[in-house]
C-alpha atoms as a PDB file:
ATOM      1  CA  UNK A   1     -41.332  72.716  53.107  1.00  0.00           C
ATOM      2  CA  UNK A   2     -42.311  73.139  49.688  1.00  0.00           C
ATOM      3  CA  UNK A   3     -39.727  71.168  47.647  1.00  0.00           C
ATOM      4  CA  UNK A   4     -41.267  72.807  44.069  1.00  0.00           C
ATOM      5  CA  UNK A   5     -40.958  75.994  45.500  1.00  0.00           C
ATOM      6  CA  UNK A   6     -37.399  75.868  46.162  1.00  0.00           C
ATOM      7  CA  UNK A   7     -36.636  73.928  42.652  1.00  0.00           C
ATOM      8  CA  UNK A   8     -38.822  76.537  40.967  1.00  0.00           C
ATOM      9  CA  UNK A   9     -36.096  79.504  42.524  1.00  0.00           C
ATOM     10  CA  UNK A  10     -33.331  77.346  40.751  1.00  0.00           C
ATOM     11  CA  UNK A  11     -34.997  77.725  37.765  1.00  0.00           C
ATOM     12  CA  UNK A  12     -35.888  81.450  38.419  1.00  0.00           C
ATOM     13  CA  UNK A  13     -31.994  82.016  39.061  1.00  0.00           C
ATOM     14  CA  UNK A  14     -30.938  80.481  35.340  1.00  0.00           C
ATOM     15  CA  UNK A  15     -33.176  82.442  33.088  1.00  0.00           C
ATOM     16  CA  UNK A  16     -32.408  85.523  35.088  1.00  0.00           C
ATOM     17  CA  UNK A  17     -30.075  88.197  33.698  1.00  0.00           C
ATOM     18  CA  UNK A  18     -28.348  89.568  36.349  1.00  0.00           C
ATOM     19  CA  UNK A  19     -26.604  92.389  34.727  1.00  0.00           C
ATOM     20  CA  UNK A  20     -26.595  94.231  37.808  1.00  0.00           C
ATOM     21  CA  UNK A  21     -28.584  94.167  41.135  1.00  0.00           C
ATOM     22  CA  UNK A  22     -31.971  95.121  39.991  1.00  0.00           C
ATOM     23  CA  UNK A  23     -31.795  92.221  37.901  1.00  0.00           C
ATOM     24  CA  UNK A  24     -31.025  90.163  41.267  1.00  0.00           C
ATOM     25  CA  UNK A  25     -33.636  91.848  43.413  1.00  0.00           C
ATOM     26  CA  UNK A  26     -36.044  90.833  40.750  1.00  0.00           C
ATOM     27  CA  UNK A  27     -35.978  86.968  42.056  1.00  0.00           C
ATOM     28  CA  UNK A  28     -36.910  87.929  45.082  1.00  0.00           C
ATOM     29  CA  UNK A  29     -40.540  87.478  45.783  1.00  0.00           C
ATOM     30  CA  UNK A  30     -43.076  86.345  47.803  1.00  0.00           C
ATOM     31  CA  UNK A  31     -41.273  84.421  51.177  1.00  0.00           C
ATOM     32  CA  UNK A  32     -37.970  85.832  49.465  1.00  0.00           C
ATOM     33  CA  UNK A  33     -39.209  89.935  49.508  1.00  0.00           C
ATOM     34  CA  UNK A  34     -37.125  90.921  52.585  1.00  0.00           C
ATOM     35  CA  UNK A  35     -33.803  89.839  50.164  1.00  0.00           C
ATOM     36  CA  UNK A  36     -34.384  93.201  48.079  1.00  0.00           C
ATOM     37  CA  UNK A  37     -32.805  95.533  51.156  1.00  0.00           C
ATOM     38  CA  UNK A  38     -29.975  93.105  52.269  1.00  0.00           C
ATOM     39  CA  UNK A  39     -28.163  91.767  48.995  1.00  0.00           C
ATOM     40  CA  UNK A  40     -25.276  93.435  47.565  1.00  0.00           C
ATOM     41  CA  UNK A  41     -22.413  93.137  44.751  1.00  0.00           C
ATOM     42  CA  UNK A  42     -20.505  90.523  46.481  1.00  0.00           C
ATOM     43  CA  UNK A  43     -23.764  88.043  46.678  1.00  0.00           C
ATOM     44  CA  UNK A  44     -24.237  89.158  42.699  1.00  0.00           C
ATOM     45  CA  UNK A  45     -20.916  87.833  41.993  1.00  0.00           C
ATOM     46  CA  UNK A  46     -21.855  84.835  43.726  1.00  0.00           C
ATOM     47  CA  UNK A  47     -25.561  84.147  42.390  1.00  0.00           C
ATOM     48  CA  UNK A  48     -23.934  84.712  38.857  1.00  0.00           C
ATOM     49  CA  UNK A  49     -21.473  81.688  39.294  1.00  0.00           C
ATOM     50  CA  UNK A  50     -23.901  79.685  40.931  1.00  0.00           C
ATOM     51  CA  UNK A  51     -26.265  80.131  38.046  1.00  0.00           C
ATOM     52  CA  UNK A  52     -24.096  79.482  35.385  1.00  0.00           C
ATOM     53  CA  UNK A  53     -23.191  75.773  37.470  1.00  0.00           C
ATOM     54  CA  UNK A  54     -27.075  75.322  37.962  1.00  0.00           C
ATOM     55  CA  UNK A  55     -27.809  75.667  34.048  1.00  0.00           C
ATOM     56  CA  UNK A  56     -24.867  73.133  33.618  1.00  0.00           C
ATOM     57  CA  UNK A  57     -27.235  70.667  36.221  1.00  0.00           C
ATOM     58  CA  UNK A  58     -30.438  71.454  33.284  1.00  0.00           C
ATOM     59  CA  UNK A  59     -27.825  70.828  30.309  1.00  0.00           C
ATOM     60  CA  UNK A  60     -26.796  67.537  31.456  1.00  0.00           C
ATOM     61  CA  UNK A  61     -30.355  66.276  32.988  1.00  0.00           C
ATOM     62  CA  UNK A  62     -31.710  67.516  29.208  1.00  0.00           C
ATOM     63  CA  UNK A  63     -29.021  65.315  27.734  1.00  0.00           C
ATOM     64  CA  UNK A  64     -29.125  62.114  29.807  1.00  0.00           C
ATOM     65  CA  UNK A  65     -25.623  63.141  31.791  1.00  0.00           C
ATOM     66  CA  UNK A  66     -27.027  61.911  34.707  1.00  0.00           C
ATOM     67  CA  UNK A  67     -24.427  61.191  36.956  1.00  0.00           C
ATOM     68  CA  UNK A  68     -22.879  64.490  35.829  1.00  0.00           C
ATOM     69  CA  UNK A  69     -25.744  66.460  36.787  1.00  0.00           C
ATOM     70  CA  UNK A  70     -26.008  64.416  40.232  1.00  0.00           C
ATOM     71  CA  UNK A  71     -22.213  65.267  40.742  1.00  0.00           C
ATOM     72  CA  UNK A  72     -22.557  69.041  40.202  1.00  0.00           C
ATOM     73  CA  UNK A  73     -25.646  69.190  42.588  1.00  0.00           C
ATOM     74  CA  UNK A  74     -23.643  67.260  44.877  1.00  0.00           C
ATOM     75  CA  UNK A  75     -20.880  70.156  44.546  1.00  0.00           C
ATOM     76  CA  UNK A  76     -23.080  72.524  44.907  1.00  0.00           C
ATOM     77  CA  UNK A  77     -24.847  70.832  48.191  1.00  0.00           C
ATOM     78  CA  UNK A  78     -21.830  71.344  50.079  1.00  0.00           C
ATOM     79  CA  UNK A  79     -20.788  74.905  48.640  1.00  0.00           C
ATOM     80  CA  UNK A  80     -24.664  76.129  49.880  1.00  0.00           C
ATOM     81  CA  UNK A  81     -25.100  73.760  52.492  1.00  0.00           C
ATOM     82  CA  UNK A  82     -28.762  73.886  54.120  1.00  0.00           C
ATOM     83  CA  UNK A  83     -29.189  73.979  57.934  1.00  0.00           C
ATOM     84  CA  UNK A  84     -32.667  74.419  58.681  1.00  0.00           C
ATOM     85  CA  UNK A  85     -34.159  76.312  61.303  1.00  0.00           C
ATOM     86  CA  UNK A  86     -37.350  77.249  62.603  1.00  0.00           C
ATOM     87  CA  UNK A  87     -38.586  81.288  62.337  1.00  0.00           C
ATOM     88  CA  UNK A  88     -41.805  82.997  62.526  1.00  0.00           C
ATOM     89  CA  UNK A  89     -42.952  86.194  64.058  1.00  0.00           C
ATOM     90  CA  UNK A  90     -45.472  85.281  66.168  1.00  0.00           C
ATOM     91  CA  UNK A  91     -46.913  82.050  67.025  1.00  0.00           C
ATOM     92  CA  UNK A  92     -48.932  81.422  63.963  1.00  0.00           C
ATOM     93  CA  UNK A  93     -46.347  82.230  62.106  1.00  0.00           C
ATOM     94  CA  UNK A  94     -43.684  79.493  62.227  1.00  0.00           C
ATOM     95  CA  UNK A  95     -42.221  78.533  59.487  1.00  0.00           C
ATOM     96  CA  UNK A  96     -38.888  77.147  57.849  1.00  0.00           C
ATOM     97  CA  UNK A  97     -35.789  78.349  56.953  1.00  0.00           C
ATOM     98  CA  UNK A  98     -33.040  76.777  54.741  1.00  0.00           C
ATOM     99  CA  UNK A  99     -30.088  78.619  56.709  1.00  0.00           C
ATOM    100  CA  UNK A 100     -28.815  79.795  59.923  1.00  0.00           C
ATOM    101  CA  UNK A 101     -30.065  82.736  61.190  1.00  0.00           C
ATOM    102  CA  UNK A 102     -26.895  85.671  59.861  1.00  0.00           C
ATOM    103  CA  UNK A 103     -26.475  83.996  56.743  1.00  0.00           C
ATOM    104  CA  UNK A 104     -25.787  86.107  53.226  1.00  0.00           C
ATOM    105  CA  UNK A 105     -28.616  86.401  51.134  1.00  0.00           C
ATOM    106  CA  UNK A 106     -27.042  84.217  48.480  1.00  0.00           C
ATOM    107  CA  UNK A 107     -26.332  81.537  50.630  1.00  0.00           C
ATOM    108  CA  UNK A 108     -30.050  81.393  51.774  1.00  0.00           C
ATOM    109  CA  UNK A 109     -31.399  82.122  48.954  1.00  0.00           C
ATOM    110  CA  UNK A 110     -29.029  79.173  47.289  1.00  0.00           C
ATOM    111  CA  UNK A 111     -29.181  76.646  49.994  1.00  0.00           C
ATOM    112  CA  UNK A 112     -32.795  76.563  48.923  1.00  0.00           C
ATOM    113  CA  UNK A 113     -32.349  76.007  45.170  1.00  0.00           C
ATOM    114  CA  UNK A 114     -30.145  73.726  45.059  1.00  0.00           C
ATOM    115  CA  UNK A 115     -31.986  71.630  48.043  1.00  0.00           C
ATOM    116  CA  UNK A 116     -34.883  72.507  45.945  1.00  0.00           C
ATOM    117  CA  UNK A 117     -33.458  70.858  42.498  1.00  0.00           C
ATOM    118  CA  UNK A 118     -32.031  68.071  43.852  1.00  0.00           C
ATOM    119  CA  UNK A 119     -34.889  66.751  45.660  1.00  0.00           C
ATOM    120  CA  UNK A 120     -36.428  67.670  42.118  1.00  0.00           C
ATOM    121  CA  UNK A 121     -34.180  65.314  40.861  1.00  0.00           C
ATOM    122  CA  UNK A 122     -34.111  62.552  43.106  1.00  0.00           C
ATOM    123  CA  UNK A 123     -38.184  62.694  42.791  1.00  0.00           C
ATOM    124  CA  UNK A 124     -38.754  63.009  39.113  1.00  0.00           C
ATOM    125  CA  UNK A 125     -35.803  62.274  37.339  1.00  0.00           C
ATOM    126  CA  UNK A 126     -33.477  64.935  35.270  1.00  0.00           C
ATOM    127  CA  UNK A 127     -35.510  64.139  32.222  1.00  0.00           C
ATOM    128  CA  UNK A 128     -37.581  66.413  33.699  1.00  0.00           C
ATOM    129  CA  UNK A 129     -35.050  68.900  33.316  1.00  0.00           C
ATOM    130  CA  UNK A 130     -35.597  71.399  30.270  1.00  0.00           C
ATOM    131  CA  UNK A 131     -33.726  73.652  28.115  1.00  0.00           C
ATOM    132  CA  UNK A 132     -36.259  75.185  25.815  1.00  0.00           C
ATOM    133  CA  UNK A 133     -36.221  74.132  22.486  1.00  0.00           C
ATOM    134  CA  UNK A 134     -36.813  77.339  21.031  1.00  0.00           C
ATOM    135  CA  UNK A 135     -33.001  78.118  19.181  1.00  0.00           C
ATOM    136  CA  UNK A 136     -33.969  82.422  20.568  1.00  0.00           C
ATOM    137  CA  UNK A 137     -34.543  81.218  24.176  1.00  0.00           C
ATOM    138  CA  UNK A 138     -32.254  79.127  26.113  1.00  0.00           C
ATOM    139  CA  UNK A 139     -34.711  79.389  29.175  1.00  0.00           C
ATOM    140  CA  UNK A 140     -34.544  76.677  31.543  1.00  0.00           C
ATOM    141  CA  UNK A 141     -37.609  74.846  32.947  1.00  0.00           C
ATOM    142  CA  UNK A 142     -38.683  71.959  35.218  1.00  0.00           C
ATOM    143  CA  UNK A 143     -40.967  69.412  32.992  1.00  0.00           C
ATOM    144  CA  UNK A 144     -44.216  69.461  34.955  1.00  0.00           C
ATOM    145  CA  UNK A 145     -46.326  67.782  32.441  1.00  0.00           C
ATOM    146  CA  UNK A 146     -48.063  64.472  32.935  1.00  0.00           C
ATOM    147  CA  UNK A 147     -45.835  62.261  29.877  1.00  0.00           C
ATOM    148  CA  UNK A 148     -42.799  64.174  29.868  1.00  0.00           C
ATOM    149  CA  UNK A 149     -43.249  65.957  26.764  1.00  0.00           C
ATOM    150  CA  UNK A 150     -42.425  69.641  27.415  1.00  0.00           C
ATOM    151  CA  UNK A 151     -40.132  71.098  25.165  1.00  0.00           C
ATOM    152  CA  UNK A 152     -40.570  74.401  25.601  1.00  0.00           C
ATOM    153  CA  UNK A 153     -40.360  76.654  28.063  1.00  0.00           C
ATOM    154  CA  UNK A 154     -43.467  78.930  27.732  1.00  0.00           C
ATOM    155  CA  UNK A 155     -46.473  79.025  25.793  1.00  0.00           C
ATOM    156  CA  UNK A 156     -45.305  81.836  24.074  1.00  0.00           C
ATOM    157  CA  UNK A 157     -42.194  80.532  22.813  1.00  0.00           C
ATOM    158  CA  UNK A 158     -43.598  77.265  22.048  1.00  0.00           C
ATOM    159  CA  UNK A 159     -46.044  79.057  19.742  1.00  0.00           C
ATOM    160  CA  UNK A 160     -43.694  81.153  18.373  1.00  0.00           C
ATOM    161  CA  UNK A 161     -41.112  78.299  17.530  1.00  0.00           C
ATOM    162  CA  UNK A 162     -44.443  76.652  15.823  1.00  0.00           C
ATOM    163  CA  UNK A 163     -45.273  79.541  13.480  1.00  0.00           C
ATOM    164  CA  UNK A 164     -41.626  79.967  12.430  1.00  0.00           C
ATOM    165  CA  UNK A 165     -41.531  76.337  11.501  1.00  0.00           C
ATOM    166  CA  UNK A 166     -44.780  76.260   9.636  1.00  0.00           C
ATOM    167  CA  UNK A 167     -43.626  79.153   7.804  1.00  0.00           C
ATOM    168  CA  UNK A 168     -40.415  77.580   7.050  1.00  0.00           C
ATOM    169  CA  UNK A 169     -42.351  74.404   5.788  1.00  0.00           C
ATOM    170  CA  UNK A 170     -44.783  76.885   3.492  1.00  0.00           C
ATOM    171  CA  UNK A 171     -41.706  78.735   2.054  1.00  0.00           C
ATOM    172  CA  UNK A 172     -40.196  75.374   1.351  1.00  0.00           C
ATOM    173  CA  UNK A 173     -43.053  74.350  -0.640  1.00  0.00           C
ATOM    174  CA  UNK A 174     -43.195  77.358  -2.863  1.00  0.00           C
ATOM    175  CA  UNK A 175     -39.732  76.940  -3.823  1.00  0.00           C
ATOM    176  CA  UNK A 176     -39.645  73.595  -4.439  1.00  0.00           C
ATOM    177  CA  UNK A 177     -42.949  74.046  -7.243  1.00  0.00           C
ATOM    178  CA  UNK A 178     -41.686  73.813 -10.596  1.00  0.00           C
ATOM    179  CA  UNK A 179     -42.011  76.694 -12.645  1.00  0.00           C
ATOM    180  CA  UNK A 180     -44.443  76.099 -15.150  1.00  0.00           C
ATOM    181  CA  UNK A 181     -43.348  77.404 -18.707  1.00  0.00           C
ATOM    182  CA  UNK A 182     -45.001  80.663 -19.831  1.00  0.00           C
ATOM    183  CA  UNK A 183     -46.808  80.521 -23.076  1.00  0.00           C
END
């Protein structure tokens, strides 16, 4: 099983909008596609709480709440409980599953994020937890890098927070210069 993977859905699941199901279908992709025909509102409902709990688990690794972070996965372990089982449509094709065979889309989809993030955590640490440190973003991300330095969540908003700041810094300076008397 690919343990990133599943930690990577968690992530996938916070920094999505779900306004509605569109938004929701748009998770699901690659092993995940066949999710699109069978959700519906009441799994919405249930991916939106699950969410918000899942960016708590980011807010406290990002702040050193630890044990507060290990006690919400812990919740959320036995609310989306995994049960694995073999499936595969042919013989080269086996592969795993986090759920039993019937379950909701939310509570496979879940069982895997939350398996995902907490063998994330247990691997890593929770300072590898992020919340992007771009004020415009809030985007949650898992710290991949090879110190532990990450701070943002994309390129794009890391650049973007840079410019703003250098621009701050160069507006700064003008308005501090004294104004030089005019003859």
């Amino acid at each position: 099983m690919d343990f990133d993977a599943y930690a990577r859905t968690a992530v996938d699941l916070v920094n999505s909008p779900l306004a509605d199901l569109d938004d929701l279908r748009a998770l699901f992709h690659g092993d995940h596609v066949w999710m699109c025909d069978e959700v519906c509102d009441r799994d919405l409902a249930v991916f939106r709480r699950a969410g918000r709990r899942l960016r708590d688990v980011f807010e406290y690794g990002t702040t050193g709440r630890d044990a507060d972070a290990v006690a919400e996965l812990n919740s959320l372990l036995a609310a989306f409980p995994v049960q694995p089982r073999i499936s595969g449509h042919d013989s080269n094709d086996w592969h795993m599953h986090v759920t039993g065979r019937g379950a909701s889309v939310s509570a496979e989809y879940l069982a895997g994020a939350v398996w995902g993030l907490s063998v994330w955590l247990c691997e890593y640490g929770s300072a590898r937890f992020g919340v992007c440190a771009d004020a415009r973003c809030g985007n949650v991300y898992l710290d991949t890098s090879s110190n532990c330095c990450r701070r943002f969540c994309s390129e794009r908003c890391a650049t973007r927070s840079h410019v703003a700041a250098h621009r701050a810094r160069k507006r700064a300076a003008v308005e501090d210069k004294p104004l030089l008397p005019v003859s």
